[in-house]
PDB file of N, CA and C in Angstrom:
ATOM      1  N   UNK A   1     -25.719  84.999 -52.695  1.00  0.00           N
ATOM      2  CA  UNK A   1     -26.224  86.122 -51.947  1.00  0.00           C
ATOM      3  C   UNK A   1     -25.092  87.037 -51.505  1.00  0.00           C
ATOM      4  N   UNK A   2     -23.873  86.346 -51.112  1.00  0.00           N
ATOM      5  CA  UNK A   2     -22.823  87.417 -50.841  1.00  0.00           C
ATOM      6  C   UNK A   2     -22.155  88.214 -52.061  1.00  0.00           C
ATOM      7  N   UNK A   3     -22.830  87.728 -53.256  1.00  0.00           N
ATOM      8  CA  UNK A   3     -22.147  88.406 -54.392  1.00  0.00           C
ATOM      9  C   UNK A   3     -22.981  90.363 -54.142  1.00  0.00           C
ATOM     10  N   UNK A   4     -23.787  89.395 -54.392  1.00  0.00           N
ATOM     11  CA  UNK A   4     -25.249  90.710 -53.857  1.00  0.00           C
ATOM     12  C   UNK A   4     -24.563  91.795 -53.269  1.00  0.00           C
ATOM     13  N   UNK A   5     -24.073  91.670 -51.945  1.00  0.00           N
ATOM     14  CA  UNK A   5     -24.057  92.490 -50.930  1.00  0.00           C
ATOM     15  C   UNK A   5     -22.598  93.119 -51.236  1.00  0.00           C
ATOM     16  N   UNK A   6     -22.145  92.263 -52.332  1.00  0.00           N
ATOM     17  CA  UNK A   6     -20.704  93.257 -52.028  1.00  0.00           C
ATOM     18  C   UNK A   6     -19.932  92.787 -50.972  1.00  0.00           C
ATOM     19  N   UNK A   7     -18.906  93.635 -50.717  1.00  0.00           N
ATOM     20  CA  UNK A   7     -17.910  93.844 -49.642  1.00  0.00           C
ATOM     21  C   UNK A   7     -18.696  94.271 -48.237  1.00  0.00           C
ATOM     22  N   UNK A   8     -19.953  94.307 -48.372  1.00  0.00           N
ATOM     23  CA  UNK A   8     -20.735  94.214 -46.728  1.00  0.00           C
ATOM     24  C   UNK A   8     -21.435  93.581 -46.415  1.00  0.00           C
ATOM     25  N   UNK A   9     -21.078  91.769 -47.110  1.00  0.00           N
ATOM     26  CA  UNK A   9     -21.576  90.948 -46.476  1.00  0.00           C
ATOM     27  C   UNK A   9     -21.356  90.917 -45.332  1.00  0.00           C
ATOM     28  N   UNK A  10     -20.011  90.813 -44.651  1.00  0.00           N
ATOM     29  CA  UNK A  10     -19.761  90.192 -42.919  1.00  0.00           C
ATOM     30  C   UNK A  10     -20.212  90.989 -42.183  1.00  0.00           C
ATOM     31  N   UNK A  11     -20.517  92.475 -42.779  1.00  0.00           N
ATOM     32  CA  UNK A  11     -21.396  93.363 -41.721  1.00  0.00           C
ATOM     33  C   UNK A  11     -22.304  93.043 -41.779  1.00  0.00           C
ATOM     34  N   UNK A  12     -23.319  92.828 -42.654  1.00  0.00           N
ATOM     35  CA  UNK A  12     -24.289  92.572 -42.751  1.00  0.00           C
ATOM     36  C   UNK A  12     -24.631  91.315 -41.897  1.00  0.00           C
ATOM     37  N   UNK A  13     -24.322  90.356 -41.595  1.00  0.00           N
ATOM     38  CA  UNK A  13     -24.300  88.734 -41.066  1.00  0.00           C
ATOM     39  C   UNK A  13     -23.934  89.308 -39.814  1.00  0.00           C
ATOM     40  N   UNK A  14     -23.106  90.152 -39.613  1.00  0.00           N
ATOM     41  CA  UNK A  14     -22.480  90.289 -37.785  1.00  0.00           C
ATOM     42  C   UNK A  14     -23.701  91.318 -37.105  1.00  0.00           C
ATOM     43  N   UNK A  15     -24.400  92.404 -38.254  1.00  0.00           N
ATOM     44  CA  UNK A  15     -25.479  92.835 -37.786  1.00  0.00           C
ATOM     45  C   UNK A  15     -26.105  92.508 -37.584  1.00  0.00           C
ATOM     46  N   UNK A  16     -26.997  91.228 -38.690  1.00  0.00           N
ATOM     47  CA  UNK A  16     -28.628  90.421 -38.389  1.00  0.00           C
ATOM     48  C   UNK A  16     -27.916  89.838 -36.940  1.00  0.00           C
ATOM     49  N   UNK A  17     -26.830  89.230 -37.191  1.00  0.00           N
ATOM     50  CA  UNK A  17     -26.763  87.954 -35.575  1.00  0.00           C
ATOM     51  C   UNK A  17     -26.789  89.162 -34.585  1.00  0.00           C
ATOM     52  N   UNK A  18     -26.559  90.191 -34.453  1.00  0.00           N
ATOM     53  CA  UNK A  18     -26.478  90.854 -33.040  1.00  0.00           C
ATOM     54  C   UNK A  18     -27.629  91.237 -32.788  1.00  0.00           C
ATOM     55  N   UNK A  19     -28.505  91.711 -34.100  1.00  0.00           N
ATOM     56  CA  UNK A  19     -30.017  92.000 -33.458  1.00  0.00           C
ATOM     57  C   UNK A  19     -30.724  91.098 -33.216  1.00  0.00           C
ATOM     58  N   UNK A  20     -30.779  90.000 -33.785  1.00  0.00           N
ATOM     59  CA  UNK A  20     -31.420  89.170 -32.885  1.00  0.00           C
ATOM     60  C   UNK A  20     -30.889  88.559 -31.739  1.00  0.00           C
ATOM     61  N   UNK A  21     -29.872  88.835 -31.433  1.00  0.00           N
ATOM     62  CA  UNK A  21     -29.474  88.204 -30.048  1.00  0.00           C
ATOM     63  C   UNK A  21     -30.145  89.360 -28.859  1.00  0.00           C
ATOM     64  N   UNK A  22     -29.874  90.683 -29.491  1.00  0.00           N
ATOM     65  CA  UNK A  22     -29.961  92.164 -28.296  1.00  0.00           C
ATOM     66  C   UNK A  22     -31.639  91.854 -28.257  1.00  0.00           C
ATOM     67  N   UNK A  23     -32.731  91.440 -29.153  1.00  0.00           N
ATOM     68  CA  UNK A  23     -33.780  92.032 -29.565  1.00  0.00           C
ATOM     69  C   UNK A  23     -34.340  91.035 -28.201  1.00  0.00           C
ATOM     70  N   UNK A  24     -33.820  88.789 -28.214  1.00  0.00           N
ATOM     71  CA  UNK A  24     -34.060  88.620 -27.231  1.00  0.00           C
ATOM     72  C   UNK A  24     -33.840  88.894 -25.831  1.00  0.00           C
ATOM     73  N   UNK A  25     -32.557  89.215 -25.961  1.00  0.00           N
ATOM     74  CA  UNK A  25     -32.089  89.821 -24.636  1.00  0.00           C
ATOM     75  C   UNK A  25     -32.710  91.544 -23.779  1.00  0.00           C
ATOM     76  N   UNK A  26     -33.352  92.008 -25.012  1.00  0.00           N
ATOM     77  CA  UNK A  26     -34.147  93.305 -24.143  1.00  0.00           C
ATOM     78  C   UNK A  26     -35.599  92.956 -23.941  1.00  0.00           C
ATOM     79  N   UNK A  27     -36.003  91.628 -24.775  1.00  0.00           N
ATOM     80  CA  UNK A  27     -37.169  91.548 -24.338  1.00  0.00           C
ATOM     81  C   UNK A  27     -37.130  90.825 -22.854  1.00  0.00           C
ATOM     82  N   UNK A  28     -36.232  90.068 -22.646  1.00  0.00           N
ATOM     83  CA  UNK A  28     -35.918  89.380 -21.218  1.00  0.00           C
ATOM     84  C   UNK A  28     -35.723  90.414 -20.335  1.00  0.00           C
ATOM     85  N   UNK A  29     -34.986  91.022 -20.439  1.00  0.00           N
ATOM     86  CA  UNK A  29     -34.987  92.453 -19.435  1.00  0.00           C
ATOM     87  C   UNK A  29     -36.179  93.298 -19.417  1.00  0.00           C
ATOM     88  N   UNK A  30     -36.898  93.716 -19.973  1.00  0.00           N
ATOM     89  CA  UNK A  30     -38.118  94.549 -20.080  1.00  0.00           C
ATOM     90  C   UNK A  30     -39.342  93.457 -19.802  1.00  0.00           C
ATOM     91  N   UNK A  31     -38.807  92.350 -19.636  1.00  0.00           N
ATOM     92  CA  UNK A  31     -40.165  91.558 -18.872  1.00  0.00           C
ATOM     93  C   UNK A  31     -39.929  90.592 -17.678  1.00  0.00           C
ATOM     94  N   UNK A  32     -38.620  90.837 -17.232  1.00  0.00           N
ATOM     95  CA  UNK A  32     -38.031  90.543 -15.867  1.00  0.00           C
ATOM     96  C   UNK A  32     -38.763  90.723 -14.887  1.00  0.00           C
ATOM     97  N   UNK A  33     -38.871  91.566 -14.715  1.00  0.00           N
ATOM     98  CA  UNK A  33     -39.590  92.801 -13.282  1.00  0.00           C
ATOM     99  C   UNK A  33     -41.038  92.124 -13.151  1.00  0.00           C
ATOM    100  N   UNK A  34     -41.534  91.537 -14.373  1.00  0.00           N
ATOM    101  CA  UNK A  34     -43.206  91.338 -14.308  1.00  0.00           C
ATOM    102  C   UNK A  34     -43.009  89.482 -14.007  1.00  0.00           C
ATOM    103  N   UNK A  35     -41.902  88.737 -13.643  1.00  0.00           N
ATOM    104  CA  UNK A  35     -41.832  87.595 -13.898  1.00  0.00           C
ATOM    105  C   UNK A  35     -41.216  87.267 -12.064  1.00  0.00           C
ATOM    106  N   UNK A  36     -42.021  86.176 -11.552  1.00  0.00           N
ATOM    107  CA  UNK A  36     -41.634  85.742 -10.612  1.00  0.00           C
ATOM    108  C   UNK A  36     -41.188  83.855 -10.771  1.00  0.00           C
ATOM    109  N   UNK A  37     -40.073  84.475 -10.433  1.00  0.00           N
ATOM    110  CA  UNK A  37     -39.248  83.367  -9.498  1.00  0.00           C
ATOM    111  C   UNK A  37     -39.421  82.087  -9.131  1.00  0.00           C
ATOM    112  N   UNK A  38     -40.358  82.077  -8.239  1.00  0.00           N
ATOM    113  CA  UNK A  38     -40.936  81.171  -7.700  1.00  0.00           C
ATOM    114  C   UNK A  38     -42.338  80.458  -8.251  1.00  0.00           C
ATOM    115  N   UNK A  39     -42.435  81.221  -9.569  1.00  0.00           N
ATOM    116  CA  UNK A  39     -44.045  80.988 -10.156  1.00  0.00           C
ATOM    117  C   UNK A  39     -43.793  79.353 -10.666  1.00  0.00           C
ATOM    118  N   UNK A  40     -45.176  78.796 -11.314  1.00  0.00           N
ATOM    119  CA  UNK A  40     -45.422  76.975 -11.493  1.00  0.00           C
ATOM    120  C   UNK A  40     -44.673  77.232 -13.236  1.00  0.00           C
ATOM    121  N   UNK A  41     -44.843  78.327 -13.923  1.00  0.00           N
ATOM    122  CA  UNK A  41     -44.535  78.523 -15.106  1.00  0.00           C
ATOM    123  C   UNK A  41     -42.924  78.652 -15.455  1.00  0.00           C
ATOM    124  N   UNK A  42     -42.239  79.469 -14.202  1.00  0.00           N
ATOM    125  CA  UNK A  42     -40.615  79.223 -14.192  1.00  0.00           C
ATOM    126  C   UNK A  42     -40.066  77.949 -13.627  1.00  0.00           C
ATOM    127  N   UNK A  43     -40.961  77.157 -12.434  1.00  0.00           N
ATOM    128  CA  UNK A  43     -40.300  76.318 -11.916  1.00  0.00           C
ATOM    129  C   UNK A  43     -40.007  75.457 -13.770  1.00  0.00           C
ATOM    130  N   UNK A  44     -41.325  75.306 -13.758  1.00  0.00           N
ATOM    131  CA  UNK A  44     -41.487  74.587 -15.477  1.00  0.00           C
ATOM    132  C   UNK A  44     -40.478  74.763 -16.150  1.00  0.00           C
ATOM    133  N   UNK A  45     -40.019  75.915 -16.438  1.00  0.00           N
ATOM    134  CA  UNK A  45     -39.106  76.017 -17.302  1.00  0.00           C
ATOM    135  C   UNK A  45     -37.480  75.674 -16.706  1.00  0.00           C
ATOM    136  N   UNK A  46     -37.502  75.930 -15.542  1.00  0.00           N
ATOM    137  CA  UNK A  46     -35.893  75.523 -15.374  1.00  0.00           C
ATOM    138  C   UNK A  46     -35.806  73.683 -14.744  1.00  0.00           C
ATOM    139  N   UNK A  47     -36.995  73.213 -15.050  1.00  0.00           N
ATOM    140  CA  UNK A  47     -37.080  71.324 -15.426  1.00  0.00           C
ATOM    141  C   UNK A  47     -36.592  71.087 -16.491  1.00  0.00           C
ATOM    142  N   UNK A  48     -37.440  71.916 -17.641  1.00  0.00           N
ATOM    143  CA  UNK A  48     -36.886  71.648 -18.931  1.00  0.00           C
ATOM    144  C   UNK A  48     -35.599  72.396 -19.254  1.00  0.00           C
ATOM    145  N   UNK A  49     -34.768  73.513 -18.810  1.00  0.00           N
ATOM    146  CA  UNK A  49     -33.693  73.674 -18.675  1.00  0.00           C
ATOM    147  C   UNK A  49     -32.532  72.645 -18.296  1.00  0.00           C
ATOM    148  N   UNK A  50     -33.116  72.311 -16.980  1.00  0.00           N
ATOM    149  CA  UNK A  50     -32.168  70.555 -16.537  1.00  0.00           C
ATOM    150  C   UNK A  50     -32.277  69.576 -17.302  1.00  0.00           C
ATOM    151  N   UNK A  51     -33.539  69.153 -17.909  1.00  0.00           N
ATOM    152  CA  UNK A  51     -33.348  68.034 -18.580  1.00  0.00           C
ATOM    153  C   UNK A  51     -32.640  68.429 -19.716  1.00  0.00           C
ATOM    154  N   UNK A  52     -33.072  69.354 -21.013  1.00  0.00           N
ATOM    155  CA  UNK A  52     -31.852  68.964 -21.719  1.00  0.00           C
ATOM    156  C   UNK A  52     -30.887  69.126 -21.279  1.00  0.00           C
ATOM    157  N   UNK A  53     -29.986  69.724 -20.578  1.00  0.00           N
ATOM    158  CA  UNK A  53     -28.905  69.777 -19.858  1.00  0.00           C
ATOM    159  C   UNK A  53     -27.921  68.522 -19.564  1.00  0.00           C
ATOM    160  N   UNK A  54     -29.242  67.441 -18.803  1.00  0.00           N
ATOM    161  CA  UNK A  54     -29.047  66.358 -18.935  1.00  0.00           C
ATOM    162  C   UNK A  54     -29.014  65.802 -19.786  1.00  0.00           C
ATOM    163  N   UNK A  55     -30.061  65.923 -20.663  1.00  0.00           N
ATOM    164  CA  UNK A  55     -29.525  65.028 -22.131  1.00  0.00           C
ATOM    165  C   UNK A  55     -28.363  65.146 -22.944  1.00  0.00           C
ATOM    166  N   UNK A  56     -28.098  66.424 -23.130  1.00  0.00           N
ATOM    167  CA  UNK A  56     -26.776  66.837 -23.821  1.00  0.00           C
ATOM    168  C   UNK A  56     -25.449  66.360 -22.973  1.00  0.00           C
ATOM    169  N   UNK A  57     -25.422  65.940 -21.860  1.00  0.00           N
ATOM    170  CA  UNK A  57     -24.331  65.443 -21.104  1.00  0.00           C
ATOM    171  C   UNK A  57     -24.433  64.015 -21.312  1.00  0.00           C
ATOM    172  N   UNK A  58     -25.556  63.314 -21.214  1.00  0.00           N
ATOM    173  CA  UNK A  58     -25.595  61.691 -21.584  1.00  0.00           C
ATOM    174  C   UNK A  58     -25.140  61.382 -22.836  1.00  0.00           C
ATOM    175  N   UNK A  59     -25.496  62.271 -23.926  1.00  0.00           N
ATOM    176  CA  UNK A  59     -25.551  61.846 -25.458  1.00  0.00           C
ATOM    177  C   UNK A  59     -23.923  62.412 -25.422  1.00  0.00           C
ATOM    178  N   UNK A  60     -23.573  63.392 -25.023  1.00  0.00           N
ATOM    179  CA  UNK A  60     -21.740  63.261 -24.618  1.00  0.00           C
ATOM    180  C   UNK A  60     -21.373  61.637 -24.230  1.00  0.00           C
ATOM    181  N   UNK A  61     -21.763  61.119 -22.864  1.00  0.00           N
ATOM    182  CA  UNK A  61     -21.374  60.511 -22.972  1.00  0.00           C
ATOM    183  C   UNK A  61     -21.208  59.208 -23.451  1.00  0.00           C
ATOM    184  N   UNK A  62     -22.939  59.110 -23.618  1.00  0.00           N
ATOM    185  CA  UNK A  62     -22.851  57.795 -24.622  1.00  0.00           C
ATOM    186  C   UNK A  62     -22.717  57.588 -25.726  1.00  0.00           C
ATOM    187  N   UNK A  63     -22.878  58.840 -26.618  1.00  0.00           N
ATOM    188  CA  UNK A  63     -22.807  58.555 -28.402  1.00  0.00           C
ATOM    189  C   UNK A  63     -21.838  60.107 -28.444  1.00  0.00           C
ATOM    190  N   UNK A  64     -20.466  59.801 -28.163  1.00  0.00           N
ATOM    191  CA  UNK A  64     -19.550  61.255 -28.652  1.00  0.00           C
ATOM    192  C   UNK A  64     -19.577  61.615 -29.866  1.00  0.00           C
ATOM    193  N   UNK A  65     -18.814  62.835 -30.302  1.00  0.00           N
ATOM    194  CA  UNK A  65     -18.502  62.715 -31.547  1.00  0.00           C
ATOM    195  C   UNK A  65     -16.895  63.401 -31.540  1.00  0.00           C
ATOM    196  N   UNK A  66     -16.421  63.608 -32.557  1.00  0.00           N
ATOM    197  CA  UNK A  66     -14.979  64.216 -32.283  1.00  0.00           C
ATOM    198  C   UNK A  66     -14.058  63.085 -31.634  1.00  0.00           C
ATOM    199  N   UNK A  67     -13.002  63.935 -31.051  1.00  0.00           N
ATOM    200  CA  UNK A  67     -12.018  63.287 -30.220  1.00  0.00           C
ATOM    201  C   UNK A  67     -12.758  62.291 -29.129  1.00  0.00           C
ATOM    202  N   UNK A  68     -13.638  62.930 -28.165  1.00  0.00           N
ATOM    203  CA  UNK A  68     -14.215  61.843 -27.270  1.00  0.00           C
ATOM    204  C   UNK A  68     -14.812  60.946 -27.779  1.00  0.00           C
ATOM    205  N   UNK A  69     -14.821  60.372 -29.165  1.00  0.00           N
ATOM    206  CA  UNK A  69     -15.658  59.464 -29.480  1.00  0.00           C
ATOM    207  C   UNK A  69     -13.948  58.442 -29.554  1.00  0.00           C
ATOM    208  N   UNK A  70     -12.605  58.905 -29.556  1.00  0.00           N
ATOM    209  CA  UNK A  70     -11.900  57.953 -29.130  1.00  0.00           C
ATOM    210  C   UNK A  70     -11.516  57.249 -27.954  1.00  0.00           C
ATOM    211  N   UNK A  71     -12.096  57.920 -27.026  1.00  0.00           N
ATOM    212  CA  UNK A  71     -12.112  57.375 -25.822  1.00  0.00           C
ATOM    213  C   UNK A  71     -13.154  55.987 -25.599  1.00  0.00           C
ATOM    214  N   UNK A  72     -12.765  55.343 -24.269  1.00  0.00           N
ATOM    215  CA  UNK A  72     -13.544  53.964 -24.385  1.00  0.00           C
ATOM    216  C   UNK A  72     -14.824  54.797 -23.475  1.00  0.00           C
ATOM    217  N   UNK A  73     -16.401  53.432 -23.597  1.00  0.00           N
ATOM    218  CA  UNK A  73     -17.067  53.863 -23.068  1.00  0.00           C
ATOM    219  C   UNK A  73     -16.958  54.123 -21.211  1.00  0.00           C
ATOM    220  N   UNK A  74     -16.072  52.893 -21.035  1.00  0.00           N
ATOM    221  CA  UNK A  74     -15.492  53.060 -19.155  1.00  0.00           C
ATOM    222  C   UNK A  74     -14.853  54.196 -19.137  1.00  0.00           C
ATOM    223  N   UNK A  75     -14.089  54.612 -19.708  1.00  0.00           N
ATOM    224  CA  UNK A  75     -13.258  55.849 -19.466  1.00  0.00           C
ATOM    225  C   UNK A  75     -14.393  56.908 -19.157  1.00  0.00           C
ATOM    226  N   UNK A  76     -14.968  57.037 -20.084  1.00  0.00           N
ATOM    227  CA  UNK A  76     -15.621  58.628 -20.146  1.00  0.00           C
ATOM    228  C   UNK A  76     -16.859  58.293 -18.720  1.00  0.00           C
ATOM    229  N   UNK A  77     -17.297  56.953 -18.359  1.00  0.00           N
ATOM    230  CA  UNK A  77     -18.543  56.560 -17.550  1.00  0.00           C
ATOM    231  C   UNK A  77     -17.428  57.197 -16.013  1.00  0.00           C
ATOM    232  N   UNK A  78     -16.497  56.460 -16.246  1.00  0.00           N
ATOM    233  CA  UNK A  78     -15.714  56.367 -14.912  1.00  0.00           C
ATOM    234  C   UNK A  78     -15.360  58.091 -14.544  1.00  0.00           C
ATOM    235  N   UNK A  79     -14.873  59.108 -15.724  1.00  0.00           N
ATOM    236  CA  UNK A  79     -14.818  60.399 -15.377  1.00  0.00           C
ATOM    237  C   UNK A  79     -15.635  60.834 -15.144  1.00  0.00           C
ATOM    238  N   UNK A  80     -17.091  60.747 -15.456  1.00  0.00           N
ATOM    239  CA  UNK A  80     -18.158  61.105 -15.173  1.00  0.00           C
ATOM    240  C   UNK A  80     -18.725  60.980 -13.262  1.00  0.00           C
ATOM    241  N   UNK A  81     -18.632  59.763 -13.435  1.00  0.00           N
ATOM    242  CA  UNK A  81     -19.082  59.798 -11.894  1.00  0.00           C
ATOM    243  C   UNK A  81     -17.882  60.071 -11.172  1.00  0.00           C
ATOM    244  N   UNK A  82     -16.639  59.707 -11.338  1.00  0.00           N
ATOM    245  CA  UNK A  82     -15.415  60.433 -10.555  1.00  0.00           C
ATOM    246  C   UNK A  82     -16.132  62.186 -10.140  1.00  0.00           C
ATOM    247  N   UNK A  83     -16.309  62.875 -11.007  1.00  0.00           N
ATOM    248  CA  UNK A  83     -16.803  64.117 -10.979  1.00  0.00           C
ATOM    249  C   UNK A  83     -18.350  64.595 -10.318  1.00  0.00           C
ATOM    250  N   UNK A  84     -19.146  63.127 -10.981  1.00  0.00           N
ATOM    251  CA  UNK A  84     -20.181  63.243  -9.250  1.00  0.00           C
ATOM    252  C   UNK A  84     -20.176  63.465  -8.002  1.00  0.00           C
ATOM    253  N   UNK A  85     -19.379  62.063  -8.001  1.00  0.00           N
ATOM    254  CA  UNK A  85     -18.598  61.545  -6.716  1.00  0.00           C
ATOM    255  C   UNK A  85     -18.557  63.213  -5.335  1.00  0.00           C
ATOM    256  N   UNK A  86     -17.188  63.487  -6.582  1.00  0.00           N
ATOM    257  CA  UNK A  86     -16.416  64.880  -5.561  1.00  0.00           C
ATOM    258  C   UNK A  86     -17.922  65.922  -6.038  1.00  0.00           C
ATOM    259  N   UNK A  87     -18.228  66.227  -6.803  1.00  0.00           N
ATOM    260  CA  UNK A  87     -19.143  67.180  -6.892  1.00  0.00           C
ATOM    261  C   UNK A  87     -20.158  67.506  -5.658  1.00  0.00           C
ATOM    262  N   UNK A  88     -20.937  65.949  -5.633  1.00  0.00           N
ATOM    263  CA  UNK A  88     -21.491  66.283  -4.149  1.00  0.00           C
ATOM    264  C   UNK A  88     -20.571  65.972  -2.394  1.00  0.00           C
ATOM    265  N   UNK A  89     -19.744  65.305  -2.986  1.00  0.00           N
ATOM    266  CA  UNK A  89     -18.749  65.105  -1.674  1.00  0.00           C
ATOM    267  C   UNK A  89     -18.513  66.071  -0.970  1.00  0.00           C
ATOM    268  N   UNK A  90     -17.871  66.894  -2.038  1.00  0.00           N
ATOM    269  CA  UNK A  90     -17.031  68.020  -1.768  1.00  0.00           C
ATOM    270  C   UNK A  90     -18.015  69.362  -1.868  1.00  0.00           C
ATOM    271  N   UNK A  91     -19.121  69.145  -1.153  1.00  0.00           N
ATOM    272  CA  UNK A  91     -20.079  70.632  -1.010  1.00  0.00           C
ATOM    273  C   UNK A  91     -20.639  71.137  -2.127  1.00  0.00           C
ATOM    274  N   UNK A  92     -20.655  70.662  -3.296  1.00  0.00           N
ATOM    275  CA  UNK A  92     -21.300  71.422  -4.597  1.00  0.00           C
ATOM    276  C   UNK A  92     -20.053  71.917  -5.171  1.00  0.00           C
ATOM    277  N   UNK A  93     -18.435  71.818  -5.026  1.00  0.00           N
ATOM    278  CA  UNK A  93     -17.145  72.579  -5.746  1.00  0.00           C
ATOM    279  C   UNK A  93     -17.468  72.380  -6.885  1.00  0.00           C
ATOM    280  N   UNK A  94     -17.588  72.576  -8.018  1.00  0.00           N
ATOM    281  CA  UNK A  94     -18.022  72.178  -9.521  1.00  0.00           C
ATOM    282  C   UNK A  94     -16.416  72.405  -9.985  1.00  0.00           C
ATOM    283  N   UNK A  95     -15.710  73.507  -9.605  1.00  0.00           N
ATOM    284  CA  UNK A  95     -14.289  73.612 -10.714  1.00  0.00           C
ATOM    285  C   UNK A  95     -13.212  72.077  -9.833  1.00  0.00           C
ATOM    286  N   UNK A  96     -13.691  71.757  -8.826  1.00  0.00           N
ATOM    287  CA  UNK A  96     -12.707  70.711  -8.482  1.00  0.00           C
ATOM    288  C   UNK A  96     -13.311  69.089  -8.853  1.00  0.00           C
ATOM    289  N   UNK A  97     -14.542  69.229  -8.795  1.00  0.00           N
ATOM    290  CA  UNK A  97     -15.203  68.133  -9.530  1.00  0.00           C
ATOM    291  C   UNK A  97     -15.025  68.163 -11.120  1.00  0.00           C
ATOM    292  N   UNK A  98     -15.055  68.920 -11.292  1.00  0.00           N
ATOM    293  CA  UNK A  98     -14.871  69.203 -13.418  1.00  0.00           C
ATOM    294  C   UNK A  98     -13.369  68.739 -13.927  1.00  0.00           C
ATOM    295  N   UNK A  99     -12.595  69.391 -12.460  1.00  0.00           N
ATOM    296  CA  UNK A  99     -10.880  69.300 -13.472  1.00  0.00           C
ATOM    297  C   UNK A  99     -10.679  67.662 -12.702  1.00  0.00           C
ATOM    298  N   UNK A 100     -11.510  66.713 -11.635  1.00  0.00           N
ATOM    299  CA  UNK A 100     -10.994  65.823 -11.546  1.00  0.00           C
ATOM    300  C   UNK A 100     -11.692  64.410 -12.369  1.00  0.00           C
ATOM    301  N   UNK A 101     -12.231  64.930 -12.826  1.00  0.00           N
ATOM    302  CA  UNK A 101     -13.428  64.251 -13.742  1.00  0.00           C
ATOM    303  C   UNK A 101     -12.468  64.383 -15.167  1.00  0.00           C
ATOM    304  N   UNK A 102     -12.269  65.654 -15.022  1.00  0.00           N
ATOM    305  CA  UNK A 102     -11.267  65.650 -16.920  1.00  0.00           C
ATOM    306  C   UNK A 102     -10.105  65.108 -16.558  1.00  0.00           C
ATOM    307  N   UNK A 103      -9.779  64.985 -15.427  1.00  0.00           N
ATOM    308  CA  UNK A 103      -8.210  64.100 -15.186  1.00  0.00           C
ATOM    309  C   UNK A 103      -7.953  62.544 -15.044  1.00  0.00           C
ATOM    310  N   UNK A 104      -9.230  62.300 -14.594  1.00  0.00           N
ATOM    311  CA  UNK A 104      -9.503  60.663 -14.282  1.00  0.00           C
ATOM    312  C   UNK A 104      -9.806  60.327 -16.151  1.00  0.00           C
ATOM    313  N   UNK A 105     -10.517  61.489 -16.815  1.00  0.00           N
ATOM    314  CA  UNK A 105     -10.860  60.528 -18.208  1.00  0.00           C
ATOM    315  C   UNK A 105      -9.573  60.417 -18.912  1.00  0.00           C
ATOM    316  N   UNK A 106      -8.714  61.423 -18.734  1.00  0.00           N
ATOM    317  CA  UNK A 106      -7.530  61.880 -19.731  1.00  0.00           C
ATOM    318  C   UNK A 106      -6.282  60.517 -18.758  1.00  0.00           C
ATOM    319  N   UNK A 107      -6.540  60.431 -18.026  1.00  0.00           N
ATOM    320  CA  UNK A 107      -5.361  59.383 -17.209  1.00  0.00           C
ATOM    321  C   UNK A 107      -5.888  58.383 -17.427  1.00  0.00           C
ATOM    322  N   UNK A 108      -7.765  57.963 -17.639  1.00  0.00           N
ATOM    323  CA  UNK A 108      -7.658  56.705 -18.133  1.00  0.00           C
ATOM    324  C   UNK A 108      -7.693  56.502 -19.513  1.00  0.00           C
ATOM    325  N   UNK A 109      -7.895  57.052 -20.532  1.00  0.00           N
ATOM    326  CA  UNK A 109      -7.723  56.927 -21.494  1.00  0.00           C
ATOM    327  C   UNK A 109      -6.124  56.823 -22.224  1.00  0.00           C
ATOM    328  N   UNK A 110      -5.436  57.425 -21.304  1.00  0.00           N
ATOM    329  CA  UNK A 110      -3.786  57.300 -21.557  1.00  0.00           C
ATOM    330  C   UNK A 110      -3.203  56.077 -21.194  1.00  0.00           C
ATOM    331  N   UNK A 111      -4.106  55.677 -20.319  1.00  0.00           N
ATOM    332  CA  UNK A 111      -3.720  54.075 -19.905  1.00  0.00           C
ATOM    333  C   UNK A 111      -4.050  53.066 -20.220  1.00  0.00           C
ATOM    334  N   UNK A 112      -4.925  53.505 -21.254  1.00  0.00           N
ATOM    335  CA  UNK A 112      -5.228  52.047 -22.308  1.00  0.00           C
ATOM    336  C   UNK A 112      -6.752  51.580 -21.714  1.00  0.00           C
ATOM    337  N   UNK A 113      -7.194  51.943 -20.665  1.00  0.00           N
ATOM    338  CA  UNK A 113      -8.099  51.351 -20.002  1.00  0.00           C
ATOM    339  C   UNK A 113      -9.798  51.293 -20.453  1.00  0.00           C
ATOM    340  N   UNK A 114      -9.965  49.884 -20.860  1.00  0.00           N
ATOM    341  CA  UNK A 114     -11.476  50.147 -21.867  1.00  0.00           C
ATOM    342  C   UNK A 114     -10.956  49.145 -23.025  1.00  0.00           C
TER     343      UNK A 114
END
């Protein structure tokens, strides 16, 4: 297919991806204003927002792939809740819970531990 297009394939590919990204993004804006907040249909949706959220953080940590799949399973369990831990400790801080969560996995994994 890129023979096809010639020398305007990558425009072509950088165009389709932008219109469909703008096409969802103006329909979200042009139906903002008519959408409440607090409705049973958004709460709905930002459940299923959290849960995969959650899932994609479990399946991180229990079945990695890449580099974190060299880490042990204690390491990555132990950075994890290290980063709970301070997350709610420490008032909701997320950037001081995140970098001490990536420091506890990277210090235990340097230490053999697992």
């Amino acid at each position: 297919m890129a023979e096809a297009l010639g020398p305007w394939w990558p425009w072509v590919v950088l165009a389709t991806g932008a219109a469909v990204t703008y096409v969802w993004r103006g329909l979200g804006v042009a139906l903002s204003g008519r959408l409440h907040a607090d409705s049973q249909a958004m709460r709905w949706i930002a459940c299923v927002a959290y849960a995969l959220l959650a899932g994609l953080i479990a399946r991180m940590i229990v079945l990695p792939v890449g580099a974190l799949a060299e880490t042990s399973l204690t390491a990555r369990l132990t950075g994890a809740g290290v980063a709970l831990v301070l997350f709610f400790g420490l008032r909701r801080h997320l950037l001081i819970a995140l970098a001490a969560g990536a420091l506890a996995l990277v210090g235990l994994t340097w230490a053999g531990v697992g």
